[in-house]
Protein backbone atom coordinates (compact mmCIF):
# COMPACT_ATOMS: atom_id res chain seq x y z
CA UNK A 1 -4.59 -51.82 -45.58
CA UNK A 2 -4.32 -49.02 -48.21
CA UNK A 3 -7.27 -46.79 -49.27
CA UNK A 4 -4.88 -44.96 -52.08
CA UNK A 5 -2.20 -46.54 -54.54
CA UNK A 6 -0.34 -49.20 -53.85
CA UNK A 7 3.16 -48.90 -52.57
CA UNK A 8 2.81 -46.81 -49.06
CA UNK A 9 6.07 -44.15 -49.19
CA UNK A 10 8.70 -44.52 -46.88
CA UNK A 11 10.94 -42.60 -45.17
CA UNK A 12 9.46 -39.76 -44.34
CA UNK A 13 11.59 -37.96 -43.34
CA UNK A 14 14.99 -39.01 -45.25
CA UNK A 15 16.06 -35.37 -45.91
CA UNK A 16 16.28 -34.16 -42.32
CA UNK A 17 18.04 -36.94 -40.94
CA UNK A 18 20.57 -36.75 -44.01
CA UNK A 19 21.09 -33.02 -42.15
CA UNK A 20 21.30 -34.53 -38.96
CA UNK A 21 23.67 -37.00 -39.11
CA UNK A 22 25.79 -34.20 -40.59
CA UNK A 23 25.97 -31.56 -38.39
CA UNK A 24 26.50 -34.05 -35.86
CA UNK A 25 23.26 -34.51 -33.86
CA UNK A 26 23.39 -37.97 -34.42
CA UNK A 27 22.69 -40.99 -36.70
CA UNK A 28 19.73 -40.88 -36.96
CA UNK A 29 18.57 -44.39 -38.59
CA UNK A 30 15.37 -44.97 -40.56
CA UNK A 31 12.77 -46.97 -39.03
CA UNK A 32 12.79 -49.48 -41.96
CA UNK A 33 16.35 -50.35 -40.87
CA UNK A 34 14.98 -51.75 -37.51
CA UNK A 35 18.76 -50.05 -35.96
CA UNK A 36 18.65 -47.32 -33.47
CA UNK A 37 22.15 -46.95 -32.46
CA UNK A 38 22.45 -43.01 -32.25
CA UNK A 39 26.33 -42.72 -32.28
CA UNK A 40 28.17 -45.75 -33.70
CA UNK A 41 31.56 -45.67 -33.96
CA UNK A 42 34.14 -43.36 -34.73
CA UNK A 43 30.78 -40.57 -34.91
CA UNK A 44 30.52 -40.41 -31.33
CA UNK A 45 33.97 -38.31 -31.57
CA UNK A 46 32.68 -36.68 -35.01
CA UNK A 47 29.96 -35.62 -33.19
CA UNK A 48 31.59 -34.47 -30.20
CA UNK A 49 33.99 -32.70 -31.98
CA UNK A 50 31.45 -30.82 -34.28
CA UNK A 51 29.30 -29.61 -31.10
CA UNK A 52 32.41 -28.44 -29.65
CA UNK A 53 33.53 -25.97 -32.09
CA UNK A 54 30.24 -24.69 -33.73
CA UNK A 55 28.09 -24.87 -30.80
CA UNK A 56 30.01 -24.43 -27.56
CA UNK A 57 32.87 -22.44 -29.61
CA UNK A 58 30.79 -20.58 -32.32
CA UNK A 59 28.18 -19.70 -30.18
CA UNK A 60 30.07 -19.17 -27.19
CA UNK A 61 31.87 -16.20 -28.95
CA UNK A 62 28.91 -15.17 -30.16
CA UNK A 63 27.05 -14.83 -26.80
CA UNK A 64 29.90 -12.99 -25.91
CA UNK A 65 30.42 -10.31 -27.92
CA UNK A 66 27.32 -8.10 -27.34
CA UNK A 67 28.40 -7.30 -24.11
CA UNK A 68 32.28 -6.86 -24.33
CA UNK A 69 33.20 -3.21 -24.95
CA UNK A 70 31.42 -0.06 -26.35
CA UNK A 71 28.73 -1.14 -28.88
CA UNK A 72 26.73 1.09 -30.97
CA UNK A 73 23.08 0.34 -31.08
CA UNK A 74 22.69 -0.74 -34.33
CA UNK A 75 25.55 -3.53 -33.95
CA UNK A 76 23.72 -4.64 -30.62
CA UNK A 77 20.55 -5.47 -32.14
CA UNK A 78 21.84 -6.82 -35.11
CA UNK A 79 23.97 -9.49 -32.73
CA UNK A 80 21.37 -9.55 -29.96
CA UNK A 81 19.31 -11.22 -32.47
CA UNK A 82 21.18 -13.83 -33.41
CA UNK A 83 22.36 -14.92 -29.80
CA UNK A 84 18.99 -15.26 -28.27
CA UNK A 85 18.24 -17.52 -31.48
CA UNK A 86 21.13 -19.39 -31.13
CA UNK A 87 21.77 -19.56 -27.34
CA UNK A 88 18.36 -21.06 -26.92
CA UNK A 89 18.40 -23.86 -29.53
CA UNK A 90 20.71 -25.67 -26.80
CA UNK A 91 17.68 -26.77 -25.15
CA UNK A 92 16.48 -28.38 -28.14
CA UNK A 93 19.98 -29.77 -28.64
CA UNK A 94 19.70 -31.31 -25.55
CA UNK A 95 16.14 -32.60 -26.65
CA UNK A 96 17.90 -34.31 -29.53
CA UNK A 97 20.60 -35.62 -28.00
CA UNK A 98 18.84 -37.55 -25.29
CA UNK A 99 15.63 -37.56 -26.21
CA UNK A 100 16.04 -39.58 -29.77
CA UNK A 101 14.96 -42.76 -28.68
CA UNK A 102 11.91 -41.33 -27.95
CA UNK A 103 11.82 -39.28 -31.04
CA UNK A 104 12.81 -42.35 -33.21
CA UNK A 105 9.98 -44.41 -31.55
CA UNK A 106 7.14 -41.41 -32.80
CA UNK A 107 9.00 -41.83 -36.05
CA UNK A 108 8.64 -45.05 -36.25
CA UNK A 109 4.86 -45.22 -35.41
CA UNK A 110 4.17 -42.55 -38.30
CA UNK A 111 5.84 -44.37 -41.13
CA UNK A 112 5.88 -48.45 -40.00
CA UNK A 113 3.06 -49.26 -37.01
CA UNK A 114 0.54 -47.31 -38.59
CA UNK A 115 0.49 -48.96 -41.80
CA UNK A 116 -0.95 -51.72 -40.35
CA UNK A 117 -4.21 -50.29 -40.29
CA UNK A 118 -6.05 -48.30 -43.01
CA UNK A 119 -4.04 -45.57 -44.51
CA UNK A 120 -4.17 -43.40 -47.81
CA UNK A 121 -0.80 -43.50 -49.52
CA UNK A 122 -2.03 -40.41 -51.58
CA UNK A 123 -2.50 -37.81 -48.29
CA UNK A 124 0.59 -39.32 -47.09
CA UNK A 125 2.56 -38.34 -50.35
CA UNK A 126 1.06 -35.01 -50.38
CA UNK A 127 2.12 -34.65 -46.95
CA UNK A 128 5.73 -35.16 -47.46
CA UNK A 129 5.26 -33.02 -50.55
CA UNK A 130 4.25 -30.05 -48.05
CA UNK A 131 6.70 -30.71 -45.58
CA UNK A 132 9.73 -30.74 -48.13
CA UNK A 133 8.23 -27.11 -49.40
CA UNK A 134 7.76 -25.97 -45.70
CA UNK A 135 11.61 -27.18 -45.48
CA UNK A 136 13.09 -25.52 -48.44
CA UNK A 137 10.97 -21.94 -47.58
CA UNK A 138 13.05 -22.14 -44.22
CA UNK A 139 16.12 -22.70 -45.65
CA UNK A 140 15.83 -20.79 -48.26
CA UNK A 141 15.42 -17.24 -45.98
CA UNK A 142 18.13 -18.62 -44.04
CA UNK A 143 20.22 -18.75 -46.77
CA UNK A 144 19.92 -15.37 -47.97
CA UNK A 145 20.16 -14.10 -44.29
CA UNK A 146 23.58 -15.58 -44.00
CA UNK A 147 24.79 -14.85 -47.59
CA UNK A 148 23.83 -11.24 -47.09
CA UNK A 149 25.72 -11.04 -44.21
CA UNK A 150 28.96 -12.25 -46.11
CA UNK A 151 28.06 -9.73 -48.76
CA UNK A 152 27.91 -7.06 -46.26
CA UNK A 153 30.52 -8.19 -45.01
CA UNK A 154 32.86 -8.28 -47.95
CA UNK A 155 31.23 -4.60 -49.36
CA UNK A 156 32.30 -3.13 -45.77
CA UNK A 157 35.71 -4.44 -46.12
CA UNK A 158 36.51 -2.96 -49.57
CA UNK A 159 35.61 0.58 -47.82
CA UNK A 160 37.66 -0.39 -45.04
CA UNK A 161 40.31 -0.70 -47.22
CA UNK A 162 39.74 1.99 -49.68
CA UNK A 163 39.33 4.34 -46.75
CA UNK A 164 42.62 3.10 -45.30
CA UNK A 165 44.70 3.44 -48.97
CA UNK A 166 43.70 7.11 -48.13
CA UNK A 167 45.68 7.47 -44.85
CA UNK A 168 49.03 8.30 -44.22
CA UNK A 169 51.01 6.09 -42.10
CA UNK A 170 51.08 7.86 -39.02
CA UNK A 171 46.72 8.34 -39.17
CA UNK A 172 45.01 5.87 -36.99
CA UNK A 173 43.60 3.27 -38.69
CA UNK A 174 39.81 2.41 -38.56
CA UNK A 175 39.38 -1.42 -37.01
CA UNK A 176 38.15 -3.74 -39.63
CA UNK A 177 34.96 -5.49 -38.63
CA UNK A 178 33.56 -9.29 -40.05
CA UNK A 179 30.22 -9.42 -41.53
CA UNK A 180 28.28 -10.66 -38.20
CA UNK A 181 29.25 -9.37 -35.03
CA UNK A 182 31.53 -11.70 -33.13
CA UNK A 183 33.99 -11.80 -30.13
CA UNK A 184 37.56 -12.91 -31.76
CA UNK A 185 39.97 -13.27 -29.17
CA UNK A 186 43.19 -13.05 -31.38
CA UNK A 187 44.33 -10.09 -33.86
CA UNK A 188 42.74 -10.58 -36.66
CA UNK A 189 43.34 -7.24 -39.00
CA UNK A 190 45.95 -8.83 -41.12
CA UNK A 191 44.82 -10.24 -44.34
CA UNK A 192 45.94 -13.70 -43.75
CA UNK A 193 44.34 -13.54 -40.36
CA UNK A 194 41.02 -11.94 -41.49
CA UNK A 195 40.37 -14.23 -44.70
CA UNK A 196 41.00 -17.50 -41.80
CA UNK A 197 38.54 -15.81 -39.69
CA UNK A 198 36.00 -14.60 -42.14
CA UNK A 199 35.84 -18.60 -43.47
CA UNK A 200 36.09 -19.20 -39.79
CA UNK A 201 32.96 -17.11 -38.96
CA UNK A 202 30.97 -18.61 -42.69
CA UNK A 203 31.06 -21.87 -41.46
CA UNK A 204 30.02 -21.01 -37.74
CA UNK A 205 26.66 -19.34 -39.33
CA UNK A 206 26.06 -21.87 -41.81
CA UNK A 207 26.58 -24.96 -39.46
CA UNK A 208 24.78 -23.20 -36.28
CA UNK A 209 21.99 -21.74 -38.68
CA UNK A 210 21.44 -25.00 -40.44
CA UNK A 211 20.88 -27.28 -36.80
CA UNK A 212 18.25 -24.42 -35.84
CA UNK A 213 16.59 -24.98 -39.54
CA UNK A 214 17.15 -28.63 -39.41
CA UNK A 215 15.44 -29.33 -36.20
CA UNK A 216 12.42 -26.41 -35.99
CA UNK A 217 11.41 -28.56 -40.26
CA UNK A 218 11.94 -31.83 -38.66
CA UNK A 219 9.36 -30.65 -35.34
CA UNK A 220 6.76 -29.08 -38.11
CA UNK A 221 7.14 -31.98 -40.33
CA UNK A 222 5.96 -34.64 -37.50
CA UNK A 223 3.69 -32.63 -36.41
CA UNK A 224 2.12 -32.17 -40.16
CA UNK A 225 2.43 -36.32 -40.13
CA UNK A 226 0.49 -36.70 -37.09
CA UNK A 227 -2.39 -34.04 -38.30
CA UNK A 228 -2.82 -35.98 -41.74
CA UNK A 229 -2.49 -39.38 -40.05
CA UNK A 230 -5.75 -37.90 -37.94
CA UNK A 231 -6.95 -36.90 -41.59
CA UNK A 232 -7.04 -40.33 -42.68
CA UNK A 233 -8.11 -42.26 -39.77
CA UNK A 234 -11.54 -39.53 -40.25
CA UNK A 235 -11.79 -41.18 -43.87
CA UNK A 236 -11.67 -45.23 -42.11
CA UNK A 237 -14.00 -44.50 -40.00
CA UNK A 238 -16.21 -42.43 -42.23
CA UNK A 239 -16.03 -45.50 -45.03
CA UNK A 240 -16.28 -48.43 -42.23
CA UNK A 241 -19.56 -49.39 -42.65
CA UNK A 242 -18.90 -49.20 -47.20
CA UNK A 243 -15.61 -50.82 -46.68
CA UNK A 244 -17.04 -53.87 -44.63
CA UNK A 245 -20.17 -54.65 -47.56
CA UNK A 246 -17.39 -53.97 -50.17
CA UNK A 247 -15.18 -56.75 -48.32
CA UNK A 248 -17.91 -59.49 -47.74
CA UNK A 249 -18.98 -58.73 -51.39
CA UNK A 250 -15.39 -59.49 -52.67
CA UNK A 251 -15.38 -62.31 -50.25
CA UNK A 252 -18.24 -63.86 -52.28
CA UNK A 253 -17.03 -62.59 -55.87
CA UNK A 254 -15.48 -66.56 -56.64
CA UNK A 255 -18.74 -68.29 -55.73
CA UNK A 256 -20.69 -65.79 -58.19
CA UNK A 257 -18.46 -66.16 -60.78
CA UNK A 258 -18.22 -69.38 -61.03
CA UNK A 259 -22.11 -69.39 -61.65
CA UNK A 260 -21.84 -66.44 -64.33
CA UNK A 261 -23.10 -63.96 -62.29
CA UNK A 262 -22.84 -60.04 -61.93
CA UNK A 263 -21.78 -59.82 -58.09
CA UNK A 264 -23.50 -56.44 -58.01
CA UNK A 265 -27.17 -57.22 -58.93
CA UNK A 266 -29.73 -57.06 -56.86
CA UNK A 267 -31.60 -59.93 -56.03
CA UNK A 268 -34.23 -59.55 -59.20
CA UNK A 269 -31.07 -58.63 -61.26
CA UNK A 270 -31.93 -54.78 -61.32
CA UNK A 271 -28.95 -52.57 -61.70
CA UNK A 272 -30.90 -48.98 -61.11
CA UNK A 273 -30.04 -48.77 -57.82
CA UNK A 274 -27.29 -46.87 -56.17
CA UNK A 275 -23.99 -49.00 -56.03
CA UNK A 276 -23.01 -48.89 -52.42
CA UNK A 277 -26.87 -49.98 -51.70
CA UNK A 278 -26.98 -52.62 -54.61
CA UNK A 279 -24.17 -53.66 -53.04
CA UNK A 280 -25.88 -54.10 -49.30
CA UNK A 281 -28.83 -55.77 -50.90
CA UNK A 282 -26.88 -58.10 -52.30
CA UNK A 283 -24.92 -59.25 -49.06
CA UNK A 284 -27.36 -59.19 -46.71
CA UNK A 285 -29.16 -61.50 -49.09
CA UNK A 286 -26.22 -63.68 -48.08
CA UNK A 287 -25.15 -63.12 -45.02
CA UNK A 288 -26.81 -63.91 -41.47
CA UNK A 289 -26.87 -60.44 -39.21
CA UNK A 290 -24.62 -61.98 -37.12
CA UNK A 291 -22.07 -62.39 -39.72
CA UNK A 292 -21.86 -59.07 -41.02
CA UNK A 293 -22.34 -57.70 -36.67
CA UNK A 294 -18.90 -59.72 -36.81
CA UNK A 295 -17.66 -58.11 -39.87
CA UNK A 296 -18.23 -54.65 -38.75
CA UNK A 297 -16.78 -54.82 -35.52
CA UNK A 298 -13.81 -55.83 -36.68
CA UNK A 299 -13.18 -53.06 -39.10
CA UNK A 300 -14.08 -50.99 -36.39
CA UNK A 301 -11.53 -52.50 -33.95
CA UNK A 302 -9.12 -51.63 -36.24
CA UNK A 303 -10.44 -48.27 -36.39
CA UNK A 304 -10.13 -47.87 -32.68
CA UNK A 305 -7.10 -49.44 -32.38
CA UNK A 306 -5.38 -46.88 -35.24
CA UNK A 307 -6.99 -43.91 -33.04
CA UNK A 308 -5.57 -45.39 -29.54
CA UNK A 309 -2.10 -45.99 -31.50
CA UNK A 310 -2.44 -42.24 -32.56
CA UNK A 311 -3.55 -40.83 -29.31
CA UNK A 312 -0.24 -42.34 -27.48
CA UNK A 313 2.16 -40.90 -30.48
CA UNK A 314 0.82 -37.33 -30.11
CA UNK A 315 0.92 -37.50 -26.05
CA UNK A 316 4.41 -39.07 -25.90
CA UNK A 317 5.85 -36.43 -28.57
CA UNK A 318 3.74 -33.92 -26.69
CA UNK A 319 5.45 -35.04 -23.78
CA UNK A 320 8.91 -35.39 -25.50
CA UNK A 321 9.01 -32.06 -27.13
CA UNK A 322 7.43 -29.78 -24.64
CA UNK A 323 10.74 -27.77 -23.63
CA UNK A 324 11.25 -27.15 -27.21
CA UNK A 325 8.23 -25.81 -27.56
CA UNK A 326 8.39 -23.37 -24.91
CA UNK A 327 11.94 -22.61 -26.10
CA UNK A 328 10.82 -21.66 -29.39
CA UNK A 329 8.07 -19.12 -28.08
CA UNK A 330 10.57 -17.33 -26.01
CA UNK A 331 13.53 -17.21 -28.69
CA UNK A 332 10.87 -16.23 -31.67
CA UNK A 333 9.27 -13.83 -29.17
CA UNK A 334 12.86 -12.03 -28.03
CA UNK A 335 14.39 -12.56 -31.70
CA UNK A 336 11.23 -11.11 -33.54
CA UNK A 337 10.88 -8.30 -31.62
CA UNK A 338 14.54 -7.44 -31.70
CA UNK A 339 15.04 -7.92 -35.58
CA UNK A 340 11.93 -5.61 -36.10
CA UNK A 341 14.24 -2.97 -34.35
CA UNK A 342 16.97 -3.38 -36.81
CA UNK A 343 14.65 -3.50 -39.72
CA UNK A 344 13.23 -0.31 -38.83
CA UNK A 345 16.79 1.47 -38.45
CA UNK A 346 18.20 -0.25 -41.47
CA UNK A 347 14.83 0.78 -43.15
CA UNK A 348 15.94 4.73 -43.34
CA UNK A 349 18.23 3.31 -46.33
CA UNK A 350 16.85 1.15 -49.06
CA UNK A 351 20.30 1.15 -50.44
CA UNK A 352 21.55 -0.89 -47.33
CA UNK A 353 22.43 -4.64 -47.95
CA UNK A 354 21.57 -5.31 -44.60
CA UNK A 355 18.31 -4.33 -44.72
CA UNK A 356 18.03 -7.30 -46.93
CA UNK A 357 19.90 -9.35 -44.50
CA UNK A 358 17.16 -8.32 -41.66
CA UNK A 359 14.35 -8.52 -43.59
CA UNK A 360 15.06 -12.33 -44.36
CA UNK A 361 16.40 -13.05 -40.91
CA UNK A 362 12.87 -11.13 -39.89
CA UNK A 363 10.81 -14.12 -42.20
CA UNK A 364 13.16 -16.73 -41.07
CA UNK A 365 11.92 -16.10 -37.62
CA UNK A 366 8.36 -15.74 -38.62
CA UNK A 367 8.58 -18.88 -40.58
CA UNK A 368 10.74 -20.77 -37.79
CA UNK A 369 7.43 -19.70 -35.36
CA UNK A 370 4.84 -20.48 -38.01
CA UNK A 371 5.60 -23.83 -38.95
CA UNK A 372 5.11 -25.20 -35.42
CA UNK A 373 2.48 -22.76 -34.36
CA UNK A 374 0.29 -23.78 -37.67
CA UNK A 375 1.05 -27.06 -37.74
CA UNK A 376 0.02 -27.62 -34.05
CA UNK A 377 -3.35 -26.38 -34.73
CA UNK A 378 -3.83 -28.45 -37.61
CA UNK A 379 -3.03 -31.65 -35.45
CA UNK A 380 -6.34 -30.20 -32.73
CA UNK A 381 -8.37 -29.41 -35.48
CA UNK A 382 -7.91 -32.96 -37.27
CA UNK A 383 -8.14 -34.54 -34.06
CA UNK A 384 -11.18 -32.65 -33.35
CA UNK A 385 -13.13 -33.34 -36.39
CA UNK A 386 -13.16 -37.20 -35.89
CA UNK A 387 -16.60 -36.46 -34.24
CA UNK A 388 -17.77 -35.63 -37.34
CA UNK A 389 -16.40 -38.36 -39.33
CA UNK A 390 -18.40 -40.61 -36.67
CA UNK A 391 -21.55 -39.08 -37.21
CA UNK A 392 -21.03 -39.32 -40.85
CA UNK A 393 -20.33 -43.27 -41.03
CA UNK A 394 -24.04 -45.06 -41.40
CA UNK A 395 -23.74 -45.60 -37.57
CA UNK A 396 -27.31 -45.69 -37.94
CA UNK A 397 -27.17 -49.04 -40.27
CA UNK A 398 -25.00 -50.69 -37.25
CA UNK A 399 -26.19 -52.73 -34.51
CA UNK A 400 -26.97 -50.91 -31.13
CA UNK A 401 -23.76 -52.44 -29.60
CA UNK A 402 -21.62 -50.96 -32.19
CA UNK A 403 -23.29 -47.77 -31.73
CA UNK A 404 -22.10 -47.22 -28.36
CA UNK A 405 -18.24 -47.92 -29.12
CA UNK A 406 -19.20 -45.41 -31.93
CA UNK A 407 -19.99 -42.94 -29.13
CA UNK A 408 -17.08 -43.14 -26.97
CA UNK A 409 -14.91 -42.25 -29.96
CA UNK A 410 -16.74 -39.15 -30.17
CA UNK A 411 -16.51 -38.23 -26.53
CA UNK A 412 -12.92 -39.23 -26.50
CA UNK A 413 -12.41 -36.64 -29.85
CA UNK A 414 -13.97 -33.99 -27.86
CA UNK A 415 -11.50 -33.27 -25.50
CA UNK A 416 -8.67 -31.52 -27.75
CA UNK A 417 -5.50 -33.07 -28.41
CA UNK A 418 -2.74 -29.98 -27.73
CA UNK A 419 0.69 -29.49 -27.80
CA UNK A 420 2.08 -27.10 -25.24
CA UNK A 421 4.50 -25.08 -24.59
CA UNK A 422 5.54 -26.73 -20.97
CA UNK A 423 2.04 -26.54 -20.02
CA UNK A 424 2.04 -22.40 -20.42
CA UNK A 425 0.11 -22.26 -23.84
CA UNK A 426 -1.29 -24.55 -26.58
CA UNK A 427 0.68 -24.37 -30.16
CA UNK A 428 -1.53 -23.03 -32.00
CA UNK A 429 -3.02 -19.76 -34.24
CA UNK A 430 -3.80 -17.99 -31.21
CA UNK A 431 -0.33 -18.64 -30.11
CA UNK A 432 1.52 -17.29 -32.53
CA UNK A 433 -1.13 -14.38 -33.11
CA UNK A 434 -0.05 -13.80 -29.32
CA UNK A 435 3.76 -13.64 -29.82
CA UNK A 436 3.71 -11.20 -32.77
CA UNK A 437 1.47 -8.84 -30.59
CA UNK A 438 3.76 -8.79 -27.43
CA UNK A 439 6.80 -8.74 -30.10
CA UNK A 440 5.29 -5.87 -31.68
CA UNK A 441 4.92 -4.21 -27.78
CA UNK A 442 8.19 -4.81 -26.79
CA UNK A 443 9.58 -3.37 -30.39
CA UNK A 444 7.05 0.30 -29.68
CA UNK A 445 8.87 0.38 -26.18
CA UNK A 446 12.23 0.05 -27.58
CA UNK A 447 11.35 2.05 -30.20
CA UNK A 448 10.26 5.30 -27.75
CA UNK A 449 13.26 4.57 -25.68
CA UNK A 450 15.51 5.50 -28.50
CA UNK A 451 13.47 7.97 -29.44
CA UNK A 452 14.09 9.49 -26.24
């Protein structure tokens, strides 16, 4: 049952699992296709393969590097920043990896089971239009974070090598560095070997940055579903009472026809009334208490059945997702707090490229903390206001008996739906006001340290 156009959409969420399926994480099927083989085929070893190199390899390196050798402060925070980002997202790979059957089930209740009950095609369009944006936004800062690095990158090596054209052969040559700070355990100053390991390093970022991006979207994006699916259920119960008159009406449309007869007048044939009234005149003229008792509960079975469908799909991704969700407070917490660090040191030069580079990392990581943070306090709030939609549904035009199913809807929507963080705090505004305060404590401590 639709209360917008006709034609629900489909497939949500086509664009993420387009991403997923390439960087490996799996294949992840739409619901539509009633298939929920994960790793078919020859893409179990694709898949294997892929994690391999850019997660265990990439990252591995990665993790390693701040800690091998003398580093400088500046090149410390600057890689400390991306390994607690990256290091941490293993959790959620793990999530993903044997979790989607679970994940594909909550997807499948968004966009197939709960179509069978009222829905509005136009919030759900709208929806996807704001989770596409709330993609793009993340993507795009991630973009510019990794092609500034390159760019840095590339600028630093032409002074490497105009500053080496100035030496004489027996001066000790300056070690050439890559664009993001990375354990290599070969010789890589050669040109052949540096070009192999620059590309080598590119692809690392962009296929490691792109599975954080990926997932944190596809998280905020059911999450967005399930707060507009609450959004909607609000208007069904809100129009139950409107909706039943307007289908017993329609049920008797034929009949009146057939006798040349306006199936909105009143009784006397007066058409001053208001239409939703003219409308109940005009069936209850027609129809025995009983019958339209009968009609009305069953639009509000449905209605409680659509909210009990709903309830289970936010516990069981509640449930599903709640390591991820602690995850992401500690990484964004840790990663925020160290990228405000390097902003603040790169800051001294406005001429730097990588204050660019850490000033988009810096929204990335805002954005990456936002999207679930916002998005899970949408879903309470939605869930919360379906008290209100009761109280605003005629439940005083019902029959006792209705009344008090009517009330156990609201006392059910008054305890709040939440998603937590592993049962340590809900996702929501508070949250992420939270984080950005103890980030922005941790950064004044570092910041007196080096002061000192």
């Amino acid at each position: 049952m639709s209360g917008g156009t006709t034609g629900h959409p489909r497939r949500y969420f086509a664009l993420h699992f387009l991403l997923l399926r390439f960087l490996g994480l799996g294949w992840w099927h739409h619901p539509d296709e009633g298939d929920t083989s994960n790793f078919p085929g020859w893409y179990l070893y694709y898949s294997i393969i892929t994690e391999v190199i850019w997660v265990a390899g990439f990252v591995g390196l990665e993790s390693i590097d701040p800690f091998i050798g003398q580093k400088d402060i500046d090149r410390f925070m600057f890689s400390l920043s991306f390994v607690i980002t990256h290091d941490l997202t293993l959790i959620k790979l793990y999530i993903f990896f044997f979790k989607n059957g679970d994940i594909q089930d909550i997807v499948r209740t968004l966009e197939i089971d709960l179509h069978q009950f009222y829905q509005n095609d136009k919030i759900n369009r709208a929806t996807i239009r704001i989770t596409k944006i709330l993609t793009g936004a993340f993507l795009f800062f991630g973009w510019i974070t990794i092609g500034n690095t390159n760019v840095y990158g590339i600028i630093q090596d032409i002074r490497w090598k105009g500053e080496v054209a100035t030496l004489n052969d027996s001066d000790l040559r300056p070690p050439r560095t890559l664009p993001q700070p990375i354990y290599i355990p070969w010789n890589y100053q050669s040109d052949v070997s540096y070009i192999s390991t620059f590309v080598l390093e590119t692809v690392g970022l962009l296929w490691t940055g792109h599975i954080v991006m990926t997932i944190d979207t596809f998280i905020g994006s059911v999450i967005l579903h399930m707060s507009s699916q609450f959004s909607i259920l609000q208007e069904a119960i809100t129009t139950a009472y409107d909706r039943t008159m307007s289908q017993l009406c329609g049920n008797l449309r034929r009949d009146i026809r057939e006798h040349n007869r306006d199936p909105l007048t009143t009784i006397d044939g007066s058409h001053d009334m208001d239409e939703n009234e003219n409308r109940e005149r005009f069936v209850r003229a027609r129809y025995s208490e009983k019958e339209i008792e009968s009609a009305l509960e069953e639009t509000l079975k449905n209605c409680f059945r659509q909210h009990q469908v709903l309830i289970n799909c936010v516990e069981k991704f509640a449930k599903t997702y709640s390591y991820g969700f602690m995850t992401q407070l500690l990484s964004s917490m840790a990663a925020i707090c160290v990228v405000m660090v390097q902003v603040s040191q790169d800051a001294s030069s406005f001429k730097s490229i990588r204050l660019v580079t850490s000033l988009a990392f810096f929204m990335a990581m805002i954005i990456q903390l936002a999207i679930q943070c916002f998005t899970g306090n949408e879903l309470t709030l939605q869930a919360g206001l379906m008290s209100d939609a009761v109280m605003a549904c005629n439940w005083e035009r019902m029959p006792a008996r209705l009344r008090r199913d009517l009330v156990l809807v609201m006392v059910r929507a008054q305890r709040p739906l939440h998603l937590t963080a592993a049962g340590f705090a809900y996702m929501d505004n508070r949250c992420f006001l939270a984080i950005m305060k103890a980030a922005y404590s941790y950064y004044a401590v570092l910041s007196q340290k080096q002061v000192r």
